[in-house]
C-alpha atoms as a PDB file:
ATOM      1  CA  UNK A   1      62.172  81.380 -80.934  1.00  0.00           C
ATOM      2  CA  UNK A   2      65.828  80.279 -81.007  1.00  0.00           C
ATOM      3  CA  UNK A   3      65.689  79.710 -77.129  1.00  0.00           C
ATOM      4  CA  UNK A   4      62.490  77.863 -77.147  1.00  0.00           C
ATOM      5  CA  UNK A   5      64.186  75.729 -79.676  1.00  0.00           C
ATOM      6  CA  UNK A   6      66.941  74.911 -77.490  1.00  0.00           C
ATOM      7  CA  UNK A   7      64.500  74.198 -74.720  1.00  0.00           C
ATOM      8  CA  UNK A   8      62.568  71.621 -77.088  1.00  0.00           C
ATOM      9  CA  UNK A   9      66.304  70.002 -77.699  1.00  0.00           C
ATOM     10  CA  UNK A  10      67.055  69.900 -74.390  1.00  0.00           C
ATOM     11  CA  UNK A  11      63.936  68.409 -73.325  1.00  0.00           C
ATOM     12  CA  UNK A  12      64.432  65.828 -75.803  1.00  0.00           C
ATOM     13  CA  UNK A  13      67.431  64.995 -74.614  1.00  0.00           C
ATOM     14  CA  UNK A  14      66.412  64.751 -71.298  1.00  0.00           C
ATOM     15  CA  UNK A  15      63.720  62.367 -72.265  1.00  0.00           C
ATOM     16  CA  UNK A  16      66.449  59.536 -72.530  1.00  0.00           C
ATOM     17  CA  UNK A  17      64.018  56.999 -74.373  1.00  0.00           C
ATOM     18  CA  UNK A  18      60.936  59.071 -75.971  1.00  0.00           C
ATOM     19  CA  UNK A  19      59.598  62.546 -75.675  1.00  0.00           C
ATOM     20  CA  UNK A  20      55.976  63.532 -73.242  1.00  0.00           C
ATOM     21  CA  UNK A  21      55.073  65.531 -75.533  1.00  0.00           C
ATOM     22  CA  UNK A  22      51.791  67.064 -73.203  1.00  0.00           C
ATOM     23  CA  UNK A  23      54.584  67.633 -70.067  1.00  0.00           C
ATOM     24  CA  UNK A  24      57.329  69.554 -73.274  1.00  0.00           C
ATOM     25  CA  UNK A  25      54.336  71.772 -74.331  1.00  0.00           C
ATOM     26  CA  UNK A  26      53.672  72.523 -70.647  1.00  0.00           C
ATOM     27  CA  UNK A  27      57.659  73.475 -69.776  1.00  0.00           C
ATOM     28  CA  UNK A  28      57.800  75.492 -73.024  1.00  0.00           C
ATOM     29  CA  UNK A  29      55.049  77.606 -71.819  1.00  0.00           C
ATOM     30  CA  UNK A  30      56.569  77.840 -68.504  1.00  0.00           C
ATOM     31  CA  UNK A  31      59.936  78.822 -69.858  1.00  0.00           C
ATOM     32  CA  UNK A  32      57.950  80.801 -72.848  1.00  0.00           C
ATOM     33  CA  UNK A  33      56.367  82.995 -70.063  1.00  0.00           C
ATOM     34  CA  UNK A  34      59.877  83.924 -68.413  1.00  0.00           C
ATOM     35  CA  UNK A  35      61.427  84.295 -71.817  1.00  0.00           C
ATOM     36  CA  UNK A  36      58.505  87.197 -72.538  1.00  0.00           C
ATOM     37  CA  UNK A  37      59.065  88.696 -69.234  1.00  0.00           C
ATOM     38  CA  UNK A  38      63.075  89.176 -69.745  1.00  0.00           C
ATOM     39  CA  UNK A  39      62.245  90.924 -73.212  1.00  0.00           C
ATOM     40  CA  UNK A  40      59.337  93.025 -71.499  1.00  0.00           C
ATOM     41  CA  UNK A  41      61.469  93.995 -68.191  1.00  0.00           C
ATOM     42  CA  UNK A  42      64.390  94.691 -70.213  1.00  0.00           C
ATOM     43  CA  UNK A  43      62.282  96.934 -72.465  1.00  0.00           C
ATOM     44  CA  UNK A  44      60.795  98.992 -69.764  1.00  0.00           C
ATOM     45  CA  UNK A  45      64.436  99.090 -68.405  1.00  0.00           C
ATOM     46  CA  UNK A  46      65.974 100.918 -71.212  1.00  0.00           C
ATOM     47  CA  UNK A  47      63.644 103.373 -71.962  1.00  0.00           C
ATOM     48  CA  UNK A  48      65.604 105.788 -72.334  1.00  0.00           C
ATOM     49  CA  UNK A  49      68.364 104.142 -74.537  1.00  0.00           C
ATOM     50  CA  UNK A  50      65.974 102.573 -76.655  1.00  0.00           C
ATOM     51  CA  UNK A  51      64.770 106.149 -77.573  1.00  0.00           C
ATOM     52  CA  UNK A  52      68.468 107.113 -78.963  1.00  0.00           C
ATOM     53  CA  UNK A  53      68.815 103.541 -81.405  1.00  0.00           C
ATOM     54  CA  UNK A  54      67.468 103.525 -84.593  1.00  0.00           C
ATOM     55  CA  UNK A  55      66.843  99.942 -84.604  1.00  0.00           C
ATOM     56  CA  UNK A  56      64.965 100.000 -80.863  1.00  0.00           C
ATOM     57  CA  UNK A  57      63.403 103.498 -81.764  1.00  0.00           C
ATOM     58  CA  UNK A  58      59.722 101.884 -82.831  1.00  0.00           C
ATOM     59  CA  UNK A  59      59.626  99.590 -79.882  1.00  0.00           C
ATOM     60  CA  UNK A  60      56.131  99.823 -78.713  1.00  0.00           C
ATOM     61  CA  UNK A  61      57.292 101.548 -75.477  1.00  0.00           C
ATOM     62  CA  UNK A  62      59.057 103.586 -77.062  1.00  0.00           C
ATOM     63  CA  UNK A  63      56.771 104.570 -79.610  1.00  0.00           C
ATOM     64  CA  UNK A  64      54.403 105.598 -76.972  1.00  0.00           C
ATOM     65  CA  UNK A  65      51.884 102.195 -78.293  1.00  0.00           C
ATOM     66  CA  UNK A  66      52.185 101.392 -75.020  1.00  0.00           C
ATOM     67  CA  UNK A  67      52.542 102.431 -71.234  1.00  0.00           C
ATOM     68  CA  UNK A  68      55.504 101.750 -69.253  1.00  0.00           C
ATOM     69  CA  UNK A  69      53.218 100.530 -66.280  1.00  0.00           C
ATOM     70  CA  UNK A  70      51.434  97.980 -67.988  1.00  0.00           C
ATOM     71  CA  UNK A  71      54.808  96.544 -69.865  1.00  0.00           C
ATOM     72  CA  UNK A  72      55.931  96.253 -66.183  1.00  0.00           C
ATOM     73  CA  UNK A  73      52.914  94.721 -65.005  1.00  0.00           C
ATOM     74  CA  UNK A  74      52.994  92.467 -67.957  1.00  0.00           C
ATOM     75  CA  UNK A  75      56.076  91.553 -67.487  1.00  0.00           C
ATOM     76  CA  UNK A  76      55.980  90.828 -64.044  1.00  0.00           C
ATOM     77  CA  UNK A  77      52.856  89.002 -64.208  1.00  0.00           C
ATOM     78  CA  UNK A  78      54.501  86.491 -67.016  1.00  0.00           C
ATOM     79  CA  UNK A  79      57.305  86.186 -64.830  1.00  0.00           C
ATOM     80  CA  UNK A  80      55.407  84.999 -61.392  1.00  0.00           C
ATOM     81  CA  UNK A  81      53.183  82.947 -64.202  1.00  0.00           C
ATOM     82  CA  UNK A  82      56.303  80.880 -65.475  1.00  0.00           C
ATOM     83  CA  UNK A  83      58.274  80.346 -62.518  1.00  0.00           C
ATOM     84  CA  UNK A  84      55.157  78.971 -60.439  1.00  0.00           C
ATOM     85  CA  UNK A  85      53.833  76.707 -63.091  1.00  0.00           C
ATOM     86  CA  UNK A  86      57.582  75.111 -63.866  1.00  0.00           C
ATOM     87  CA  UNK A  87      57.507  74.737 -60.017  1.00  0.00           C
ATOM     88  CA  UNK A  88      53.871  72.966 -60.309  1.00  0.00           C
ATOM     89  CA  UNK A  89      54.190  71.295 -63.168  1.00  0.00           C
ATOM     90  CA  UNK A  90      57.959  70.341 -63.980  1.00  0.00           C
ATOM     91  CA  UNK A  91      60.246  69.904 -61.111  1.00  0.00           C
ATOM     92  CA  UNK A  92      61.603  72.691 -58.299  1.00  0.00           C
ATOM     93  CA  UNK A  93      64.466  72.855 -60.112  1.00  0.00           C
ATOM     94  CA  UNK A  94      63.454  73.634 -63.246  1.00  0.00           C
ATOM     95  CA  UNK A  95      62.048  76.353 -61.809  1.00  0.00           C
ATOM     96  CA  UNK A  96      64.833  78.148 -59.658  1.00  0.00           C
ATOM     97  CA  UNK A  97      66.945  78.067 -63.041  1.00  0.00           C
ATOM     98  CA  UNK A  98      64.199  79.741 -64.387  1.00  0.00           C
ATOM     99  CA  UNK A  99      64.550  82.597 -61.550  1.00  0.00           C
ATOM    100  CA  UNK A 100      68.107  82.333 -61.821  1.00  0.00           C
ATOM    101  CA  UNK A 101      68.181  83.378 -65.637  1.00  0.00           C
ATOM    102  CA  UNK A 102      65.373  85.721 -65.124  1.00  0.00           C
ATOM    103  CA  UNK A 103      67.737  87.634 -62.387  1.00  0.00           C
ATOM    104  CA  UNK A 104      70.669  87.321 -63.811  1.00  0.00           C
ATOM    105  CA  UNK A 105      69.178  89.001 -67.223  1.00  0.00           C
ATOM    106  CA  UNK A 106      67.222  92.181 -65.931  1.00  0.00           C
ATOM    107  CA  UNK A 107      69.310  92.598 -62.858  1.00  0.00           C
ATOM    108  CA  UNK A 108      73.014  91.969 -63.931  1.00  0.00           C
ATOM    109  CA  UNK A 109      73.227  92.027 -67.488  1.00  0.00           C
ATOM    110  CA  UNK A 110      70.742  94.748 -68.298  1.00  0.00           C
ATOM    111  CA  UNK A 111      72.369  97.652 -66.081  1.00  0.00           C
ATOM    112  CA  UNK A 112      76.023  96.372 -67.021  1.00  0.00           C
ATOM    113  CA  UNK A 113      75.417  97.120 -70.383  1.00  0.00           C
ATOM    114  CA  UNK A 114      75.519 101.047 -69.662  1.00  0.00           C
ATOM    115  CA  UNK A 115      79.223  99.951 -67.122  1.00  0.00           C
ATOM    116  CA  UNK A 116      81.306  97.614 -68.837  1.00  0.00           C
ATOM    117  CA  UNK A 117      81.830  94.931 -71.779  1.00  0.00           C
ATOM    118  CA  UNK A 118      81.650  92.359 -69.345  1.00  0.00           C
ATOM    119  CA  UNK A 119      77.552  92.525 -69.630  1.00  0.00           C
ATOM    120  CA  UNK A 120      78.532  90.456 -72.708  1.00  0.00           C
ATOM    121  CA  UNK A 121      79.921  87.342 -70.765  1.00  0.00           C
ATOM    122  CA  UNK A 122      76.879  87.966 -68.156  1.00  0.00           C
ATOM    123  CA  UNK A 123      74.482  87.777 -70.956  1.00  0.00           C
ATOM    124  CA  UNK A 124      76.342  84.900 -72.313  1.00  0.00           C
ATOM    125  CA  UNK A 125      75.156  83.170 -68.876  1.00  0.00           C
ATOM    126  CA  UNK A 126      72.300  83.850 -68.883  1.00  0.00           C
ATOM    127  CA  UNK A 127      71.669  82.698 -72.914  1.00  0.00           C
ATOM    128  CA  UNK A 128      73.129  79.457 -72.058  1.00  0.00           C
ATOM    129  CA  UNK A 129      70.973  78.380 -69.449  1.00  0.00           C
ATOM    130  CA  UNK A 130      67.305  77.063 -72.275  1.00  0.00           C
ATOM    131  CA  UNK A 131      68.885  73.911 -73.219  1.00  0.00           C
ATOM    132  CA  UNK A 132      69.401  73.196 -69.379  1.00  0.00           C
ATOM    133  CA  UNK A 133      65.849  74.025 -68.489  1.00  0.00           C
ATOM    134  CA  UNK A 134      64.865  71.626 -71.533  1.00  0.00           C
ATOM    135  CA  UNK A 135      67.101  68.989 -69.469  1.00  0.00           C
ATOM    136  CA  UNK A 136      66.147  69.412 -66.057  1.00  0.00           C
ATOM    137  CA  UNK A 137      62.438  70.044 -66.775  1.00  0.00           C
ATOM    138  CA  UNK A 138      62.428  66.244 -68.227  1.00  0.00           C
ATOM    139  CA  UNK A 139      63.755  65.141 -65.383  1.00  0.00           C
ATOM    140  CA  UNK A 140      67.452  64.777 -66.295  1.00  0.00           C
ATOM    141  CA  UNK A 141      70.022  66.687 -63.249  1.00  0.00           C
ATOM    142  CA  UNK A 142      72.775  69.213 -63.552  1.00  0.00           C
ATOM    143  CA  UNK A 143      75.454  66.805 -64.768  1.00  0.00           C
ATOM    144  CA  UNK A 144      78.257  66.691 -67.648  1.00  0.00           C
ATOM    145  CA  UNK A 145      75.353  66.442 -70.274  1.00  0.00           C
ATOM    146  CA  UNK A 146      73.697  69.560 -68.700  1.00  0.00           C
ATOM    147  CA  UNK A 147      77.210  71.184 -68.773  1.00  0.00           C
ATOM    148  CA  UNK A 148      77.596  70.434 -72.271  1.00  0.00           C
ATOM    149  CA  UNK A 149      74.548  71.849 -73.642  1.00  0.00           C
ATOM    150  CA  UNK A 150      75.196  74.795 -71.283  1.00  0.00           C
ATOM    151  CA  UNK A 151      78.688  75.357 -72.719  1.00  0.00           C
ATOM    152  CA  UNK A 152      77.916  74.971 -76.204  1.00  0.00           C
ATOM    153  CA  UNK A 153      75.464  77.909 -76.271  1.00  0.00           C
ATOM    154  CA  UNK A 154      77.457  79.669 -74.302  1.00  0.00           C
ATOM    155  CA  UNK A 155      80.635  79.559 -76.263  1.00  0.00           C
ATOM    156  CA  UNK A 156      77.905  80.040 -79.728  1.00  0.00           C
ATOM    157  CA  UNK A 157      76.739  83.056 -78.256  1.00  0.00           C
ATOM    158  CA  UNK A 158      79.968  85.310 -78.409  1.00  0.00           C
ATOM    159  CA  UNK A 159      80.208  85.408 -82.254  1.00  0.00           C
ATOM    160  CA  UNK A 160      76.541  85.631 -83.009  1.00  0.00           C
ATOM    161  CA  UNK A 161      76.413  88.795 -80.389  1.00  0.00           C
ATOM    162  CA  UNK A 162      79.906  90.760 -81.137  1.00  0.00           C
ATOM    163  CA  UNK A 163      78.556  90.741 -84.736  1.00  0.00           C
ATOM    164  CA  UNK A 164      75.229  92.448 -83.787  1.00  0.00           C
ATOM    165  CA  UNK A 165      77.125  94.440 -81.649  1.00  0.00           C
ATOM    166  CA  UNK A 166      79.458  95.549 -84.632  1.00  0.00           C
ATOM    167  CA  UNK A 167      76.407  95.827 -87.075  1.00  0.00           C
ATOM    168  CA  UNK A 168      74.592  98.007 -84.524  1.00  0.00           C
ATOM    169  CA  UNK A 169      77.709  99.870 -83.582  1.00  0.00           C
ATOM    170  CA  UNK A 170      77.014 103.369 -83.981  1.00  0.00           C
ATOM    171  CA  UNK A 171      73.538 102.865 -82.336  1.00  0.00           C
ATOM    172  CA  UNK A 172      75.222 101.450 -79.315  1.00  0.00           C
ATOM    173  CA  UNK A 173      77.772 104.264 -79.035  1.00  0.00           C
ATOM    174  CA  UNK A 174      75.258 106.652 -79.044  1.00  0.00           C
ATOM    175  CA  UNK A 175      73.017 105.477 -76.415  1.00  0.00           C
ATOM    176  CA  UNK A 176      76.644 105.049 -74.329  1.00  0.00           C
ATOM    177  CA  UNK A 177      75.835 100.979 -73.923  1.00  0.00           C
ATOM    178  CA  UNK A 178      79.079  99.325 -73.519  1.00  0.00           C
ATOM    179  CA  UNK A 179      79.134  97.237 -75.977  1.00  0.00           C
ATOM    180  CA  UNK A 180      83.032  95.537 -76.862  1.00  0.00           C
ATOM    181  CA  UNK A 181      82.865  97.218 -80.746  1.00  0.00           C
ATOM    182  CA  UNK A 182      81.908 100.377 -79.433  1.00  0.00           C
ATOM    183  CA  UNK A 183      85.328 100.968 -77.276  1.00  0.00           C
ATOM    184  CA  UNK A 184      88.888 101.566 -77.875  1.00  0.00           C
ATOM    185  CA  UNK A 185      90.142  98.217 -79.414  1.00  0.00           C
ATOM    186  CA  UNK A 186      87.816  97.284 -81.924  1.00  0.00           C
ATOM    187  CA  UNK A 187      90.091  93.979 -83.074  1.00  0.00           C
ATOM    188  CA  UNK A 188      89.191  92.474 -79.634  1.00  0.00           C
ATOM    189  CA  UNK A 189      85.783  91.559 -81.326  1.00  0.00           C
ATOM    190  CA  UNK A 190      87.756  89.851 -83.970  1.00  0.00           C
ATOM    191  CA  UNK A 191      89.785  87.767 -81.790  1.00  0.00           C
ATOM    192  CA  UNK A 192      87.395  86.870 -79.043  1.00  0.00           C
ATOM    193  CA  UNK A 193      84.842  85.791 -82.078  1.00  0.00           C
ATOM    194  CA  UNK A 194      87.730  83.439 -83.551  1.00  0.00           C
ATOM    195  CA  UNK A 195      88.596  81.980 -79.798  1.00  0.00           C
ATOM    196  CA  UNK A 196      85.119  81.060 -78.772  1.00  0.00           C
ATOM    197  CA  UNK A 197      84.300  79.574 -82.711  1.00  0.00           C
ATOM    198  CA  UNK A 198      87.608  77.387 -81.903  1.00  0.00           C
ATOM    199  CA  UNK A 199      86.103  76.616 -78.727  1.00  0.00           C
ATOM    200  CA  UNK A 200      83.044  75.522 -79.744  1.00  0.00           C
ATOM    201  CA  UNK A 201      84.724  72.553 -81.732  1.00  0.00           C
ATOM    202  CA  UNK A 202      85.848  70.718 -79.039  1.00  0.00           C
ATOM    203  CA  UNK A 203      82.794  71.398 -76.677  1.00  0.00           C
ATOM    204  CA  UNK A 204      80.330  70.369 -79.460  1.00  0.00           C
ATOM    205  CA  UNK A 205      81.883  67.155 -79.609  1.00  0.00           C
ATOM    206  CA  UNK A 206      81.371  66.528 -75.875  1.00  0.00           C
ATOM    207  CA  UNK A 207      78.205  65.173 -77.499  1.00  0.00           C
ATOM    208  CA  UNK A 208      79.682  62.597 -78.690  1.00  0.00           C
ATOM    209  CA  UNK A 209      82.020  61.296 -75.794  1.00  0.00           C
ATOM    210  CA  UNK A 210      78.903  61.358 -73.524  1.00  0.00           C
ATOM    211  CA  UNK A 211      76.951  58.992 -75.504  1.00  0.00           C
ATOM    212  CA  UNK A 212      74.504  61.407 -76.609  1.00  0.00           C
ATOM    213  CA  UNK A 213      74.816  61.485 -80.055  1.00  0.00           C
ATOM    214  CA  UNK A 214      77.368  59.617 -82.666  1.00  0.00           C
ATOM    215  CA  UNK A 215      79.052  59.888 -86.051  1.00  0.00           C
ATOM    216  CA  UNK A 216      76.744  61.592 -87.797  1.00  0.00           C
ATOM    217  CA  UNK A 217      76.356  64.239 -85.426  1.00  0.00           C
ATOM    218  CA  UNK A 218      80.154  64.168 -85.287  1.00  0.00           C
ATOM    219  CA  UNK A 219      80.639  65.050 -89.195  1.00  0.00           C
ATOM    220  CA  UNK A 220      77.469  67.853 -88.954  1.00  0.00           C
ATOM    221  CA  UNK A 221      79.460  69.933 -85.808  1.00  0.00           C
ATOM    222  CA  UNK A 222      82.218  69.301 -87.075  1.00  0.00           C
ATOM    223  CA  UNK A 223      81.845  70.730 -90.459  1.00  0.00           C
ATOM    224  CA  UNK A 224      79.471  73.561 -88.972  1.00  0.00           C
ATOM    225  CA  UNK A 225      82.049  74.719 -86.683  1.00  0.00           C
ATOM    226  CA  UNK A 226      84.629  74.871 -89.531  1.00  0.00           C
ATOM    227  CA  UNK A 227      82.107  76.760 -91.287  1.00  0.00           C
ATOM    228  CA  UNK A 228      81.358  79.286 -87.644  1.00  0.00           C
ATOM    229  CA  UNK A 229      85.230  79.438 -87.417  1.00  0.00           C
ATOM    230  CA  UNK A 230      85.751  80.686 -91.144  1.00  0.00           C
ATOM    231  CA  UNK A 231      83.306  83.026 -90.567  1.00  0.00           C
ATOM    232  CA  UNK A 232      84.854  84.737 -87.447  1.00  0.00           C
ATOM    233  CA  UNK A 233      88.329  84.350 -88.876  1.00  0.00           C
ATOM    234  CA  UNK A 234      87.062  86.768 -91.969  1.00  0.00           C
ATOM    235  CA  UNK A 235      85.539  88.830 -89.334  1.00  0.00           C
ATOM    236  CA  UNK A 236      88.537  88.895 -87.854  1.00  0.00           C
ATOM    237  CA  UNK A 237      90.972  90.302 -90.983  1.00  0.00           C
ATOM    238  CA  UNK A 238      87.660  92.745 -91.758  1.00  0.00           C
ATOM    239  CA  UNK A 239      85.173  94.372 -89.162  1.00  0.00           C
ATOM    240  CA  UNK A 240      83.225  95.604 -91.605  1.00  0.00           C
ATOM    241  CA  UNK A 241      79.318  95.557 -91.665  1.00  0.00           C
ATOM    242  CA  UNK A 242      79.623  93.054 -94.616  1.00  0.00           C
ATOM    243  CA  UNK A 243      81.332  90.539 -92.596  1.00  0.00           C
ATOM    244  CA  UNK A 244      79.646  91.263 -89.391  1.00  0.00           C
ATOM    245  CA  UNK A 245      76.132  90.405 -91.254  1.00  0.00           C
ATOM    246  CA  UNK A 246      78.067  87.115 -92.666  1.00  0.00           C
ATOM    247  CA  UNK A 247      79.253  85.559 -89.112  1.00  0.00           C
ATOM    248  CA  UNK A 248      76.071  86.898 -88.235  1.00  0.00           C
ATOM    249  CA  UNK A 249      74.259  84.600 -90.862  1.00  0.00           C
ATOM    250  CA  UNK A 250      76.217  81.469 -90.329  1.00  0.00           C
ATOM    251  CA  UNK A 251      75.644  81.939 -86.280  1.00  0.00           C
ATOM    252  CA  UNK A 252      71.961  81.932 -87.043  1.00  0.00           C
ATOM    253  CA  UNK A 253      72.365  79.092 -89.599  1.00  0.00           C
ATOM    254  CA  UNK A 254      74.759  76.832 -87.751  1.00  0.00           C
ATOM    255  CA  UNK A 255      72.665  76.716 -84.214  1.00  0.00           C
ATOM    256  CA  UNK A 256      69.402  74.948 -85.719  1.00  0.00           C
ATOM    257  CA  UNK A 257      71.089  72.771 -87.785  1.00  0.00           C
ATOM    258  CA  UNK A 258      73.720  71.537 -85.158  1.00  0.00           C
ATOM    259  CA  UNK A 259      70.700  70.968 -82.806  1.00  0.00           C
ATOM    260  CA  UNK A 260      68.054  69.119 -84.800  1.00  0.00           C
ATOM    261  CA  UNK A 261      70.896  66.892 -85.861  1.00  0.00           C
ATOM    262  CA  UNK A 262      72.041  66.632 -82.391  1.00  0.00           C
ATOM    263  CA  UNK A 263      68.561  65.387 -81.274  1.00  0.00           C
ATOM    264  CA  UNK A 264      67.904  63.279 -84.607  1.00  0.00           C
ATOM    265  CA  UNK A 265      70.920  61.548 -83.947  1.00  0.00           C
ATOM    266  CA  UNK A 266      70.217  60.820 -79.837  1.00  0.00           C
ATOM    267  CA  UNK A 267      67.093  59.242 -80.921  1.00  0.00           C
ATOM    268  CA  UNK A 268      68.692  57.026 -83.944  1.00  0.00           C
ATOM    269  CA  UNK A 269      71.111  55.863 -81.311  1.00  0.00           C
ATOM    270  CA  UNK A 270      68.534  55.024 -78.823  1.00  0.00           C
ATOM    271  CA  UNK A 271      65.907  53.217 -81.564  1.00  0.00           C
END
């Protein structure tokens, strides 16, 4: 839901002047049918590892509610589905992002989780990449404003993940994923979560410098990225669970509100 968010955003962006609402309902169902087939693919992927986490043990798959040949099926079915319609019904390009993220998710990310950390950064990629089909799908191209929305959920994404990934620790460890809290130097969670939280600040206010939103927009990322890089800072000093579910909670918190104000603020600009 937080993905088809961003889509909506990005869409709106890409609108310029006012939103088609009909042609945003048909891209979200587009992008909603490749979002469905990642989770679906991914699930009948990790069978196995799903079996030995507590918090993926009741998956339906898992839990035997359902077969691994029709989650496949499924799957692959939604996938053809969304990629042909964005190609019908939004723009080619659209719809080879789409295939990109699609690929990028169940063929790189998903098998590098069981290889190296790195499937974090790959993941990170491939999270990024909703606001930009928003954009493109509404006609806008791949250019510094489809960078910046690209960027900002890419840099949002490390935080909001090494927590889960903390939280979730022992699960991962015992299925052997890869996950960064799960190896040797557990601080690097800490520190990456506090670079990527600085990051952000700057890269949110790309907004700003490219015309696409103004000052109130500026004081709202502002102060919400203050408020991420606390977070990850106290994350930092203690990896506990405690402060894993906080940065956690302020991720989740500081996303939607960043992003409604972000596309509140385009349109009091352009009225």
């Amino acid at each position: 839901m937080m993905a088809m968010a961003s889509v909506a955003m990005g869409y709106a962006l890409g609108s310029r002047t006012s939103i088609a609402y009909p042609q945003l309902a048909s891209a979200c169902f587009g992008i909603f049918c490749v979002a469905a087939a990642c989770s679906l693919i991914n699930q009948w992927m990790e069978q196995d590892t799903d079996r030995l986490m507590n918090r993926t043990a009741d998956r339906p798959l898992v839990a035997g509610r359902l077969r691994p040949t029709e989650v496949f099926c499924v799957g692959f079915i939604l996938a053809s589905l969304g990629i042909t319609w964005l190609w019908l019904t939004a723009n080619i390009l659209t719809s080879v992002l789409a295939a990109v993220t699609l690929a990028l998710y169940v063929c790189v990310y998903t098998p590098l989780k069981r290889v190296t950390s790195l499937c974090t950064t790959v993941g990170a990629v491939a999270g990024a990449f909703p606001p930009v089909l928003g954009w493109v799908a509404a006609g806008g191209t791949l250019d510094g404003n489809a960078w910046f929305l690209f960027l900002m959920l890419f840099a949002w994404q490390f935080p909001h993940f090494l927590a889960i990934a903390t939280i979730y620790r022992d699960d991962y460890e015992q299925a052997g994923l890869k996950m960064l809290p799960v190896l040797g130097n557990r601080n690097l969670a800490g520190y990456l979560s506090v670079i990527y939280a600085c990051a952000l600040i700057p890269i949110s206010l790309m907004a700003w410098s490219q015309d696409l939103a103004g000052l109130p927009y500026v004081v709202v990322a502002m102060a919400g990225g203050v408020f991420y890089l606390l977070a990850s800072i106290r994350f930092l000093l203690e990896q506990s669970q405690t402060r894993a579910r906080t940065l956690l909670v302020c991720s989740i918190v500081y996303l939607p509100v960043v992003l409604l104000v972000l596309t509140w603020d385009h349109f009091r600009l352009l009225s």
